[in-house]
N, C-alpha and C. Protein backbone atom coordinates (compact mmCIF):
# COMPACT_ATOMS: atom_id res chain seq x y z
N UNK A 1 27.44 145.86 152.13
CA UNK A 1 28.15 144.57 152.16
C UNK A 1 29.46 144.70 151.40
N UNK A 2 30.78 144.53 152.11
CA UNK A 2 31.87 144.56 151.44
C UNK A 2 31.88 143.31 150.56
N UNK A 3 32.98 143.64 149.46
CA UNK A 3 32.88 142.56 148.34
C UNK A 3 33.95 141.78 148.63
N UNK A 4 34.14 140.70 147.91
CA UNK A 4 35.21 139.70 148.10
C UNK A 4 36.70 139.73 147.23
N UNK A 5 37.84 140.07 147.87
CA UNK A 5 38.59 140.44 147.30
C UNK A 5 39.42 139.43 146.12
N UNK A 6 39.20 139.49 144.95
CA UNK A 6 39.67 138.71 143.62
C UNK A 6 41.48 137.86 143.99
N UNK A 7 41.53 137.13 143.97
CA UNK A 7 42.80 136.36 143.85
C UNK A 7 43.22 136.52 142.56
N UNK A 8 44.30 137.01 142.18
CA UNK A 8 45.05 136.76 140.90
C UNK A 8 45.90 135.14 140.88
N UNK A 9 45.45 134.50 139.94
CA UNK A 9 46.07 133.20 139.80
C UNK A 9 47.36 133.60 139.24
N UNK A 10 48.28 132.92 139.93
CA UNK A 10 49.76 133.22 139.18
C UNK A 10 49.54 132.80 137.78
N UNK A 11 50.18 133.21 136.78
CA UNK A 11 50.00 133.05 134.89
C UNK A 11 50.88 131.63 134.88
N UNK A 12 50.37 131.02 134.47
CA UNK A 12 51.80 129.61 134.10
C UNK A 12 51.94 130.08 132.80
N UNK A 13 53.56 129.63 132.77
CA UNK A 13 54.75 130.14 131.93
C UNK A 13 54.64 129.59 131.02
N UNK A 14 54.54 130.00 128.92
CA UNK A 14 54.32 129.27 128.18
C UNK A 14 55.45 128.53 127.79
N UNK A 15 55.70 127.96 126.66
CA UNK A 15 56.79 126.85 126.67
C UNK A 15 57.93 127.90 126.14
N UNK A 16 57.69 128.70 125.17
CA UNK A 16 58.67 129.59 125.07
C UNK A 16 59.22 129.94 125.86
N UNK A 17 58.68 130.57 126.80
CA UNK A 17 59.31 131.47 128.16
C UNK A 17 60.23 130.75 128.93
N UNK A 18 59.63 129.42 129.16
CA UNK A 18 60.15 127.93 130.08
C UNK A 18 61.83 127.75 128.87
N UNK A 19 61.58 127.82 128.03
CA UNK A 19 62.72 127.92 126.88
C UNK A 19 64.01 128.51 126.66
N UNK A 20 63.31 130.28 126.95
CA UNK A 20 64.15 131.02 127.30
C UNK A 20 64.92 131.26 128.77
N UNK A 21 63.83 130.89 129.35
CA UNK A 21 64.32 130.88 130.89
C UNK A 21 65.60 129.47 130.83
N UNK A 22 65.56 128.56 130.07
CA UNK A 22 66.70 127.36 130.88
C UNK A 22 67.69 128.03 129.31
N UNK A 23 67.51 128.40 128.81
CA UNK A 23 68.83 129.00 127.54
C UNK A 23 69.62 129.86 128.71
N UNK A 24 68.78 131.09 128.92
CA UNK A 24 69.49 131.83 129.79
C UNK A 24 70.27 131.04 130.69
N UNK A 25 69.77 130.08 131.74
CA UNK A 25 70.72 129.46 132.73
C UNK A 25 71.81 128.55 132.29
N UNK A 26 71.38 128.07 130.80
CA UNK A 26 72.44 127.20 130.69
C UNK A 26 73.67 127.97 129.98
N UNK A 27 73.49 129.29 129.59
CA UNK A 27 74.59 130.70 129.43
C UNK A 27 75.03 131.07 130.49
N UNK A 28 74.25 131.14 131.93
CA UNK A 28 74.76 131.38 132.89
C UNK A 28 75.93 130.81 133.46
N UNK A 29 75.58 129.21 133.37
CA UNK A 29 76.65 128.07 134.12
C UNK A 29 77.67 128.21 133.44
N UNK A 30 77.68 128.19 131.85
CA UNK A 30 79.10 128.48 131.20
C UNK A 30 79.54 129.30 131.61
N UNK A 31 78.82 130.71 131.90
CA UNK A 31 79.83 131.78 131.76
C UNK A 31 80.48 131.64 133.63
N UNK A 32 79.52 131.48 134.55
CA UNK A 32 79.97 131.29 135.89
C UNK A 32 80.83 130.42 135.98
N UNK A 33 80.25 129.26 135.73
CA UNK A 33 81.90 127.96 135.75
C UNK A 33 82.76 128.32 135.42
N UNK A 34 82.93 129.73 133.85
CA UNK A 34 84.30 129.79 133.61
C UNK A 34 85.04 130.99 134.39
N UNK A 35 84.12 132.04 135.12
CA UNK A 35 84.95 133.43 135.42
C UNK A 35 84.16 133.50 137.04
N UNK A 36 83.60 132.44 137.64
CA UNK A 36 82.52 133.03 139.09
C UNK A 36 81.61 133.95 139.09
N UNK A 37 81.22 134.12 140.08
CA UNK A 37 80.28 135.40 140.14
C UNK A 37 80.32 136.61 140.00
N UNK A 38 81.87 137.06 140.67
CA UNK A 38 82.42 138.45 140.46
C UNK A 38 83.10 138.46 139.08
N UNK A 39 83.25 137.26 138.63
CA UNK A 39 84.12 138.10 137.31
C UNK A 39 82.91 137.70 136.32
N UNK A 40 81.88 137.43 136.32
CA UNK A 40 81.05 137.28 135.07
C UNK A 40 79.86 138.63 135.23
N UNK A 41 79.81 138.77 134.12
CA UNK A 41 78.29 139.90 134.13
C UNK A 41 77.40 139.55 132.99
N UNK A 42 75.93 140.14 133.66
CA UNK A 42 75.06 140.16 132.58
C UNK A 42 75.08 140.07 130.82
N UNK A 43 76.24 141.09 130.40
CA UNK A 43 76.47 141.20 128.89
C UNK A 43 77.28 139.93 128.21
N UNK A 44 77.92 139.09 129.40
CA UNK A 44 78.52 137.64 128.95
C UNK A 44 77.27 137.03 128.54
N UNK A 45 76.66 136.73 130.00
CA UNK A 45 75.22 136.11 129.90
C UNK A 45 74.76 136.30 128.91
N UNK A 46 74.54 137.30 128.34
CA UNK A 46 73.48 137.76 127.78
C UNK A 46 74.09 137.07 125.92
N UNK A 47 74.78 137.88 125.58
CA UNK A 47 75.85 137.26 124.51
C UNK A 47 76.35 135.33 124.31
N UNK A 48 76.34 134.88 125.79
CA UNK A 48 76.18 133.33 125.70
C UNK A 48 75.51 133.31 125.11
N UNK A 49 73.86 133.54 125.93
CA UNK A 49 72.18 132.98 125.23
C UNK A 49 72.28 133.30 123.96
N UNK A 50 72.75 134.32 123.20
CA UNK A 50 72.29 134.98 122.11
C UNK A 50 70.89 135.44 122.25
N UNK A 51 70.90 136.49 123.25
CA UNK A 51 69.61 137.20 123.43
C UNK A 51 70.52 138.26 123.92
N UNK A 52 69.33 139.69 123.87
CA UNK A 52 69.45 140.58 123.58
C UNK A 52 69.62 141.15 125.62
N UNK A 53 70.60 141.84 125.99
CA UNK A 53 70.34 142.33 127.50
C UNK A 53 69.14 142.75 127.96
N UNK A 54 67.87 143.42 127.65
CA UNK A 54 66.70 143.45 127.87
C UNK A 54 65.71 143.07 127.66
N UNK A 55 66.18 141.75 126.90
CA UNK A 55 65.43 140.46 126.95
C UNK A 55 65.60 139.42 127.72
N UNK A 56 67.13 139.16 128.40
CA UNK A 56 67.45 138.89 129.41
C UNK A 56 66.87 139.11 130.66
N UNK A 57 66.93 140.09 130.52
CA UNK A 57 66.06 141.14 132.23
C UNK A 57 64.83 140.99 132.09
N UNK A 58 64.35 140.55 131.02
CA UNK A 58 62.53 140.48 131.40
C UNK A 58 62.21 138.96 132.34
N UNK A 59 63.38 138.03 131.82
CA UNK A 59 63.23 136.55 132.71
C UNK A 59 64.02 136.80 133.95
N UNK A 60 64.91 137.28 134.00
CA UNK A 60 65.55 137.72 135.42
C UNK A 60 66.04 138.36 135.94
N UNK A 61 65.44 139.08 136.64
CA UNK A 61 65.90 140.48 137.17
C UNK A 61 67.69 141.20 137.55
N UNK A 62 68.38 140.34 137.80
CA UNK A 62 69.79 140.56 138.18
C UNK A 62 70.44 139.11 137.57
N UNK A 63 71.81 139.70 137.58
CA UNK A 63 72.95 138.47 138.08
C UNK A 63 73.07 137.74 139.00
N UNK A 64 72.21 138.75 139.85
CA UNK A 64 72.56 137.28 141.63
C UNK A 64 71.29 136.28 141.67
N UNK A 65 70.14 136.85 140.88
CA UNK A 65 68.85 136.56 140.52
C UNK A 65 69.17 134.98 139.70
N UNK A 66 69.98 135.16 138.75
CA UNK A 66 69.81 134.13 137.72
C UNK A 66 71.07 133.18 138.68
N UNK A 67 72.19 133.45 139.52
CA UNK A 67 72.84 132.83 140.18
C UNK A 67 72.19 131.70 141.06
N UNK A 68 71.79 132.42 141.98
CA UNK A 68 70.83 132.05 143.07
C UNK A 68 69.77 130.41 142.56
N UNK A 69 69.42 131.06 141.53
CA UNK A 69 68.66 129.90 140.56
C UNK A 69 69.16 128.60 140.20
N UNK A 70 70.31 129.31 139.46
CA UNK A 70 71.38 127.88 139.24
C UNK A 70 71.73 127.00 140.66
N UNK A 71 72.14 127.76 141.73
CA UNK A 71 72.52 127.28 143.10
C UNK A 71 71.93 126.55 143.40
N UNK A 72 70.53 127.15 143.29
CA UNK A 72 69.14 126.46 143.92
C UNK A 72 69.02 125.28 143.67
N UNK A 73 69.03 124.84 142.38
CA UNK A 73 68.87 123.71 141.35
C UNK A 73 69.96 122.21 141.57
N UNK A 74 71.15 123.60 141.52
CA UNK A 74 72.73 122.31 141.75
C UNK A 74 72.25 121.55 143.04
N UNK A 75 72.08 122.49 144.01
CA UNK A 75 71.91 121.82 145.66
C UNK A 75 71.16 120.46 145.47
N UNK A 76 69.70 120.59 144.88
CA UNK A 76 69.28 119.48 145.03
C UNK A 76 69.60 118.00 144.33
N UNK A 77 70.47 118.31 143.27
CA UNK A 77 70.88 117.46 142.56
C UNK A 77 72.35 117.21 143.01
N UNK A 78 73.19 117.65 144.11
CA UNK A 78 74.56 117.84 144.48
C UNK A 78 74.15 116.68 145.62
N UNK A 79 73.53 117.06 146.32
CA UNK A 79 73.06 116.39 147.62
C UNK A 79 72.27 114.96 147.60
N UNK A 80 72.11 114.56 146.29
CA UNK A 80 70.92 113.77 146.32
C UNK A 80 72.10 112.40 146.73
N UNK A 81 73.17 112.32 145.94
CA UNK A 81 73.91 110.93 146.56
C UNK A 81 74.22 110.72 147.93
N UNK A 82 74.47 111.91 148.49
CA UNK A 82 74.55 111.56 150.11
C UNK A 82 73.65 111.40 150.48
N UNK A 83 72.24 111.78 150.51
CA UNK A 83 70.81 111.35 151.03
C UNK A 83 71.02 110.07 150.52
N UNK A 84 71.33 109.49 149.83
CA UNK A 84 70.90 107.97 149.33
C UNK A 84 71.83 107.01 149.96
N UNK A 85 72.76 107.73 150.65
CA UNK A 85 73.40 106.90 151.73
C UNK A 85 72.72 106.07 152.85
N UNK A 86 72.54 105.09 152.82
CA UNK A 86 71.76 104.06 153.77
C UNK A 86 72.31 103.41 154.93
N UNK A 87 71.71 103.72 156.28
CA UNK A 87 71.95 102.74 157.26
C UNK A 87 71.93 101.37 157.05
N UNK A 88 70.77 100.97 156.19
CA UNK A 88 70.42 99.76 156.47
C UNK A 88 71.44 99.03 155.45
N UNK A 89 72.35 99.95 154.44
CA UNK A 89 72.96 98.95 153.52
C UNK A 89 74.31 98.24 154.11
N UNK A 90 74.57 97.51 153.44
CA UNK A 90 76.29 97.34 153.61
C UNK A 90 77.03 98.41 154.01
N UNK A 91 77.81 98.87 154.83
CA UNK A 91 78.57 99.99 155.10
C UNK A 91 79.48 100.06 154.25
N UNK A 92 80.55 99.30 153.16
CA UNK A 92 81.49 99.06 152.71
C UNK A 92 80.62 100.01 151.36
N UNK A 93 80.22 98.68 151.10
CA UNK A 93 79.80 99.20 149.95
C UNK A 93 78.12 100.51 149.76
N UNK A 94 77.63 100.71 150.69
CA UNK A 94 77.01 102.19 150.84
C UNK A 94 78.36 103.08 150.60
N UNK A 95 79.59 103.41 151.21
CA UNK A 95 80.41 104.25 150.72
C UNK A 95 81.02 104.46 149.30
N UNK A 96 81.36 102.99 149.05
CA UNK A 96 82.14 103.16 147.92
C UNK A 96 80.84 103.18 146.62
N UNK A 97 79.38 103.24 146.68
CA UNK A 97 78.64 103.57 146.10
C UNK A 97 78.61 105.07 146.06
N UNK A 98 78.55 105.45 147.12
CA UNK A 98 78.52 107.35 146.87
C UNK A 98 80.02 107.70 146.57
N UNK A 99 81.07 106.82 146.72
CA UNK A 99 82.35 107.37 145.80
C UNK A 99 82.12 107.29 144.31
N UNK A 100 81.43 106.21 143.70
CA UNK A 100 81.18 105.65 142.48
C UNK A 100 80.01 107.16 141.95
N UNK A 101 79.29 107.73 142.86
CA UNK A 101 78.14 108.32 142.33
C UNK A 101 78.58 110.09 142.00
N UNK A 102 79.62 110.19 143.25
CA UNK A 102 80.37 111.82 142.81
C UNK A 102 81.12 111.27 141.80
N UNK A 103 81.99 110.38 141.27
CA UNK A 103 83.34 110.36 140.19
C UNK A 103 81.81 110.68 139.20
N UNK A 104 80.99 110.22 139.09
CA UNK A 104 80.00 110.17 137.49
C UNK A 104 79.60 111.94 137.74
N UNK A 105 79.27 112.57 138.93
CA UNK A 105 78.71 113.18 138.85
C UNK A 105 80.27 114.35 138.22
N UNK A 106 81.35 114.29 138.48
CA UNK A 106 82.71 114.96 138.45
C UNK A 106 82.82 115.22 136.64
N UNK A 107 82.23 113.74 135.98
CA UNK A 107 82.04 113.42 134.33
C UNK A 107 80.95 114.22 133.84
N UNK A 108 79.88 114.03 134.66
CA UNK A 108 78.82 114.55 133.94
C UNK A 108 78.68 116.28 134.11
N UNK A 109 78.22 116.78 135.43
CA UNK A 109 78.52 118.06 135.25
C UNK A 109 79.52 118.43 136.13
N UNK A 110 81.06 119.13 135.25
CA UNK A 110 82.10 119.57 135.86
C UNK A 110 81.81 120.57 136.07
N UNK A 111 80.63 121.42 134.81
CA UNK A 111 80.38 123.24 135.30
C UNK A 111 79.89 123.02 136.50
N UNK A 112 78.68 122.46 136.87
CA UNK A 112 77.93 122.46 138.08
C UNK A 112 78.83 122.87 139.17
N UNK A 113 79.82 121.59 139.37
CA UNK A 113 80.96 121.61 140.08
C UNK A 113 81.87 122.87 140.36
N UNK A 114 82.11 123.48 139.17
CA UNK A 114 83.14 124.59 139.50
C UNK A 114 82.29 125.55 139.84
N UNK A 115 80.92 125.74 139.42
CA UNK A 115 80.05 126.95 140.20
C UNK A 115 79.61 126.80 141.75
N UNK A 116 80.14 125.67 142.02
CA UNK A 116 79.52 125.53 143.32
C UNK A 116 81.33 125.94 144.27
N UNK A 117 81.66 125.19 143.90
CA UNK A 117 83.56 125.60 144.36
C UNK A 117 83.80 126.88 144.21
N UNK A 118 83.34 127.83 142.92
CA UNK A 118 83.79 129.02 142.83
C UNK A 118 82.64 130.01 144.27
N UNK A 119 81.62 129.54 144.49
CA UNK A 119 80.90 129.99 145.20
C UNK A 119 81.66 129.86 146.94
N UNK A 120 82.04 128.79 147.14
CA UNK A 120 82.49 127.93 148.65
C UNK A 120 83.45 129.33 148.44
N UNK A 121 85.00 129.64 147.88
CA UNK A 121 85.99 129.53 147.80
C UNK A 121 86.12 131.25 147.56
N UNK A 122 85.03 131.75 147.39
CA UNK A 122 84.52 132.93 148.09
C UNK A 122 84.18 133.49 148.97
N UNK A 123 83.54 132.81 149.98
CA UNK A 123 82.89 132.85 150.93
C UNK A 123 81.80 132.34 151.56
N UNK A 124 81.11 131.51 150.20
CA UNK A 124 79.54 131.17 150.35
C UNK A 124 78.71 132.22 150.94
N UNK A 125 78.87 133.58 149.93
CA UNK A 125 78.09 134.75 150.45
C UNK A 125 76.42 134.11 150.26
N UNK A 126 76.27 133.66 148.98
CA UNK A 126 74.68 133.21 148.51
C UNK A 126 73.96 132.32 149.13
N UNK A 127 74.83 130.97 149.64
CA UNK A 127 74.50 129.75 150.15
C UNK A 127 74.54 129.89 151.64
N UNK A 128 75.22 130.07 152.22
CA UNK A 128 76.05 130.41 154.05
C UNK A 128 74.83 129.84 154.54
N UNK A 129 73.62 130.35 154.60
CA UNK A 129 72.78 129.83 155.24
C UNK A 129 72.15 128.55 154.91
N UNK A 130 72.46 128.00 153.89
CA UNK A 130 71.97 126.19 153.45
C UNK A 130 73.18 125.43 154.01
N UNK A 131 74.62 126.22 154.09
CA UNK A 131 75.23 125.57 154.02
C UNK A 131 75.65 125.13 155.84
N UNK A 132 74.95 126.35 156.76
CA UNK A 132 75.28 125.91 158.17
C UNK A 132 73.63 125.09 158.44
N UNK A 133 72.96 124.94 157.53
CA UNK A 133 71.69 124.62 157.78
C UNK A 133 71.41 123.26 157.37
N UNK A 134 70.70 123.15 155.89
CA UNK A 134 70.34 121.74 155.49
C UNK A 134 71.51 120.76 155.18
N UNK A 135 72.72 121.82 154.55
CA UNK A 135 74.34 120.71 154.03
C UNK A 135 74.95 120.60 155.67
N UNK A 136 74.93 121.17 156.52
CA UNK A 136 75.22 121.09 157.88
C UNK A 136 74.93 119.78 158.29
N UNK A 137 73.64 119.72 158.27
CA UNK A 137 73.09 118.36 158.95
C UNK A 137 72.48 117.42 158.45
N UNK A 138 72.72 117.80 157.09
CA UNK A 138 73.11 116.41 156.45
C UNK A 138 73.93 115.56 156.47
N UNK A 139 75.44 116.49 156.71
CA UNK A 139 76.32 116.05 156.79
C UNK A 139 76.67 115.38 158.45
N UNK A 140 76.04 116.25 158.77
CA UNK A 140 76.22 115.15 160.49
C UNK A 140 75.25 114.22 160.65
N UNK A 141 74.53 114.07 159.67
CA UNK A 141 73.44 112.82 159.85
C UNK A 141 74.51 111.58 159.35
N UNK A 142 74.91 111.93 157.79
CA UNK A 142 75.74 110.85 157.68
C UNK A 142 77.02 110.16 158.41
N UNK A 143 77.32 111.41 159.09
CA UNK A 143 78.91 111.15 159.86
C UNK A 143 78.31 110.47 160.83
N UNK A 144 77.17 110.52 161.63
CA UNK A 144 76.57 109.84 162.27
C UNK A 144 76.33 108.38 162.30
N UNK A 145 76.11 107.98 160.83
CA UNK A 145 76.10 106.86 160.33
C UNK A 145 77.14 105.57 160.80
N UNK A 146 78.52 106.64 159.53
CA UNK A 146 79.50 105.83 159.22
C UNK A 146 80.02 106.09 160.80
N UNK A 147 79.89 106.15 162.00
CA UNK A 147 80.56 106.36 162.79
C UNK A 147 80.09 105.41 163.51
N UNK A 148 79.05 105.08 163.69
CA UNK A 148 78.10 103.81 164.30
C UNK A 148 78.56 102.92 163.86
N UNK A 149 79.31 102.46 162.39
CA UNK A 149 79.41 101.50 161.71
C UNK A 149 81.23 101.01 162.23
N UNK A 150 81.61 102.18 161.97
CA UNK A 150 82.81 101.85 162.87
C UNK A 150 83.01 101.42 164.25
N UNK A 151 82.21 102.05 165.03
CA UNK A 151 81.99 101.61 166.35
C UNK A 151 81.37 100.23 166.22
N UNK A 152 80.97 99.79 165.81
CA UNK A 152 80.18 98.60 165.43
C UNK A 152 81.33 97.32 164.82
N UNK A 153 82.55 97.53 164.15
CA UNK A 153 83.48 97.01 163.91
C UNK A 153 82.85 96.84 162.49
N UNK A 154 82.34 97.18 161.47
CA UNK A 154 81.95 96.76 160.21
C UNK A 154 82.92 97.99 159.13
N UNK A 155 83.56 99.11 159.90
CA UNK A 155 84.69 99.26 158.93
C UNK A 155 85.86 100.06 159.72
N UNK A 156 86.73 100.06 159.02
CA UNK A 156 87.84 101.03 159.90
C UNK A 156 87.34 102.23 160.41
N UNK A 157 88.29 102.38 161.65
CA UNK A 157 87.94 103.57 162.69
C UNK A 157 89.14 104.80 161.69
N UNK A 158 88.30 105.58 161.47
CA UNK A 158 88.80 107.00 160.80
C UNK A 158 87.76 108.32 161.28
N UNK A 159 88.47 109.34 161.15
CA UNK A 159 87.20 110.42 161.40
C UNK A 159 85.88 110.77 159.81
N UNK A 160 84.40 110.28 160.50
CA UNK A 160 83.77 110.17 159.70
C UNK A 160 83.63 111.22 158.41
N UNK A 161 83.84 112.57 159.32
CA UNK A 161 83.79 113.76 158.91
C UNK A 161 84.98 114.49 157.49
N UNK A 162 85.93 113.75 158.23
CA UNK A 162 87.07 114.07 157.16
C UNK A 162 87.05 112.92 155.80
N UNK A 163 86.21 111.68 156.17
CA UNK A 163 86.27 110.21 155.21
C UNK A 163 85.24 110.90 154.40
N UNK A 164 84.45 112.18 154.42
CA UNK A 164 83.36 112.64 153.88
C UNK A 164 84.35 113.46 153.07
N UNK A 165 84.90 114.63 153.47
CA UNK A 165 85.43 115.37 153.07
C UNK A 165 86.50 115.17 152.10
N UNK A 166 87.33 114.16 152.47
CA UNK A 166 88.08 113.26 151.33
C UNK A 166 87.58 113.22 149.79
N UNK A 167 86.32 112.03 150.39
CA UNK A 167 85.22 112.14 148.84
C UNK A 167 85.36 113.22 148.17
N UNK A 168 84.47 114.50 148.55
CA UNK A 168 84.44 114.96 147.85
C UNK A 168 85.52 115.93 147.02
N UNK A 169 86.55 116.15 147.76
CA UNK A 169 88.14 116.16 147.35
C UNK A 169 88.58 115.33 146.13
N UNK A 170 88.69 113.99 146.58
CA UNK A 170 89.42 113.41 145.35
C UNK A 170 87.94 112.95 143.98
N UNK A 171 87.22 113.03 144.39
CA UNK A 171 85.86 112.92 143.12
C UNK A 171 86.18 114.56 142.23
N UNK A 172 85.69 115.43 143.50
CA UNK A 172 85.64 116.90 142.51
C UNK A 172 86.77 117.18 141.85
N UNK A 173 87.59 117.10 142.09
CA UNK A 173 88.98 117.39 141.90
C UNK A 173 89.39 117.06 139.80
N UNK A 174 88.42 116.30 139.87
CA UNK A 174 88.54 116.09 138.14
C UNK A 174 87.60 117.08 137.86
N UNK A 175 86.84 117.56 138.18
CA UNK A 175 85.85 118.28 137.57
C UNK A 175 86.50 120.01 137.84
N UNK A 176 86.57 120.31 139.08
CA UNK A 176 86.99 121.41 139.61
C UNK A 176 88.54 121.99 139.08
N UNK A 177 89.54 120.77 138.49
CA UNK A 177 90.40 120.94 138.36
C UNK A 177 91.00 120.37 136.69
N UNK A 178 89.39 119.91 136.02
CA UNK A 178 89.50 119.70 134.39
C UNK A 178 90.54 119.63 133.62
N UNK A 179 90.68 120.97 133.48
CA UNK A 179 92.06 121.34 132.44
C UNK A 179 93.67 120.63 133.16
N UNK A 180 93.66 120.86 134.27
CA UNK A 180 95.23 120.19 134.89
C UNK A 180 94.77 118.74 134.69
N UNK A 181 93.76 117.84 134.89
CA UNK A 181 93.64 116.64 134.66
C UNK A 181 94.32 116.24 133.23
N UNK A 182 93.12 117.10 132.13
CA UNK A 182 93.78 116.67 130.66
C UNK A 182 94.93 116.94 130.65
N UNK A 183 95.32 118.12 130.96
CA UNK A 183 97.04 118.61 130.45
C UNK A 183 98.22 117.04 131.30
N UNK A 184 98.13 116.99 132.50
CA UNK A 184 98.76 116.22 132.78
C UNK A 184 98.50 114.46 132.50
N UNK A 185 97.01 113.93 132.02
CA UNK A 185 96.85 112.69 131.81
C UNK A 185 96.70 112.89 130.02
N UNK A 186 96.43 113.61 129.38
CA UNK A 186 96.00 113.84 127.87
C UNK A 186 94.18 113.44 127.85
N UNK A 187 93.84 113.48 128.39
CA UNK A 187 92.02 112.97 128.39
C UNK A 187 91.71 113.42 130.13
N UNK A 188 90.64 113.85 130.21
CA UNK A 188 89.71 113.96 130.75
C UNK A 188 88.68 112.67 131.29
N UNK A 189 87.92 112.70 132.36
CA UNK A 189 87.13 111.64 132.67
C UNK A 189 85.79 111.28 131.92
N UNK A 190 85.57 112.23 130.99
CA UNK A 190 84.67 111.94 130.03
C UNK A 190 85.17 111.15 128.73
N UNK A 191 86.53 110.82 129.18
CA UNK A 191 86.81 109.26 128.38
C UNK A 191 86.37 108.58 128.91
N UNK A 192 85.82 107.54 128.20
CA UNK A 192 85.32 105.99 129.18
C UNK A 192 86.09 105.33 129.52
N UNK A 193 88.09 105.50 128.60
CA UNK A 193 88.45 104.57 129.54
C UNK A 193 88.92 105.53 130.82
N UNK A 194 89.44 106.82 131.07
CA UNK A 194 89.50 107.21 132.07
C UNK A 194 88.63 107.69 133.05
N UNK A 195 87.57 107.43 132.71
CA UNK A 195 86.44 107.52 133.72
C UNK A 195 86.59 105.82 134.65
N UNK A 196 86.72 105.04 133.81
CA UNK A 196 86.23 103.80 134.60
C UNK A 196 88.17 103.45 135.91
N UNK A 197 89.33 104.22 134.81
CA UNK A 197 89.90 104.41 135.65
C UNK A 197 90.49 105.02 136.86
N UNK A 198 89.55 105.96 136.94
CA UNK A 198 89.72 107.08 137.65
C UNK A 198 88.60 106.19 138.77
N UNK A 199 87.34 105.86 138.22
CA UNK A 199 86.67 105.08 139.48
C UNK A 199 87.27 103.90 140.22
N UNK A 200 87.83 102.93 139.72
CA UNK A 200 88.62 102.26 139.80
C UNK A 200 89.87 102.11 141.14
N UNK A 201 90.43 103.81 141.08
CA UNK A 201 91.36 103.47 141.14
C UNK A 201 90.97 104.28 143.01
N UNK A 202 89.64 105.00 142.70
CA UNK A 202 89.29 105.78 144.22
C UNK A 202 88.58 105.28 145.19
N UNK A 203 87.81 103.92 144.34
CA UNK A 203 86.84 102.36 144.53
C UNK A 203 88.30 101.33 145.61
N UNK A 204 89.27 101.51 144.68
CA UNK A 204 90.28 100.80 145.38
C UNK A 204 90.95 101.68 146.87
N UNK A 205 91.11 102.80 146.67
CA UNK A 205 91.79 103.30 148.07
C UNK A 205 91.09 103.47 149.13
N UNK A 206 89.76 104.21 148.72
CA UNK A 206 88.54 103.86 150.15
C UNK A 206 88.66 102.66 150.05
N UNK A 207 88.71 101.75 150.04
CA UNK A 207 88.53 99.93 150.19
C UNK A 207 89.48 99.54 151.24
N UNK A 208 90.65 100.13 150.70
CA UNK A 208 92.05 100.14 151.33
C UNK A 208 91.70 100.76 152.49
N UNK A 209 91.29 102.00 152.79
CA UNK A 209 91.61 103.16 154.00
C UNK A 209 89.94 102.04 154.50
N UNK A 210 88.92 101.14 154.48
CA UNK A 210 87.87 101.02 155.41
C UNK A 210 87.61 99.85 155.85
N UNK A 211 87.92 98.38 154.74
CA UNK A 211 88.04 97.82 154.75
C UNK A 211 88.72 97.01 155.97
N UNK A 212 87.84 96.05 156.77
CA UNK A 212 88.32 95.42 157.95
C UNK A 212 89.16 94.41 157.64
């Protein structure tokens, strides 16, 4: 009688490990947000965390390893305001809610932002396939939307696709483009008063460009 072959239960990770593992990534995003993928290496990483390079490598095997991770993570939290875009809401204000939701997200994480731009603006060697895939048709789900809504007469006729693309243009653009913001305004959007003016003022021009 053959025997029954043993399952190894995967080990869950103790809190230390869970510890070291988000130190490491949050060394990662600094060092990627500030130099990309090709210009950052392991010994930045490693020197961020203040851990040792082969203590590094025991939580993650490579640079594209610990990349990939971060990517993984941004996506679902990058994407979540356009999923929350609603048919059933107001069309006016469903938009100028997901304008309101990238400017916070532009404040809150700008690294996020520039690791995802430094990634696009490469090539999207890592992503290419999420990005002709799930961000693909996401994005034509929503253009789908606002295009019904126009046809419908509930806001100006514009191309849905580019009224998308806009967004995320003039939202990222503080985050992606940080340092020229401060240098040319003296503050950043993580002032409160230039955060609320910076929403303000992108709340007002979609209004302008949809508004019947």
């Amino acid at each position: 009688m053959m025997g029954t072959a043993k399952v190894e239960k995967p080990q869950r990770k103790t809190r230390i490990q869970r510890a070291n593992e988000q130190k490491i990534l949050e060394a990662a995003l600094e060092v990627f947000s500030q130099h990309g993928f090709r210009g950052s290496t392991i010994d930045q990483i490693s020197e961020e965390a203040g851990m040792s390079k082969p203590n590094l490598l025991y939580y993650f095997k490579s640079k594209q390893d610990i990349h990939e991770t971060l990517l993984s993570r941004l996506l679902d939290s990058w994407l979540a305001p356009m999923r929350a875009l609603s048919k059933d809401g107001d069309p006016l204000e469903e938009i100028l809610n997901y304008v309101r939701l990238k400017v916070e997200m532009s404040r809150d994480f700008p690294r996020e932002s520039r690791l995802f731009a430094n990634e696009i603006i490469q090539g999207a060697p890592r992503i290419k396939p999420i990005l002709e895939g799930e961000i693909n048709d996401l994005l034509n789900e929503k253009a789908a939307i606002i295009g019904n809504w126009m046809e419908e007469g509930k806001l100006k006729k514009v191309d849905p696709k580019h009224l998308i693309f806009s967004i995320w243009a003039t939202t990222q653009h503080y985050a992606d483009f940080e340092e020229q913001v401060r240098m040319v305004l003296g503050r950043g959007i993580d002032d409160p008063v230039e955060f609320e003016n910076t929403k303000a003022f992108l709340v007002n021009m979609f209004t302008s460009m949809l508004k019947i």
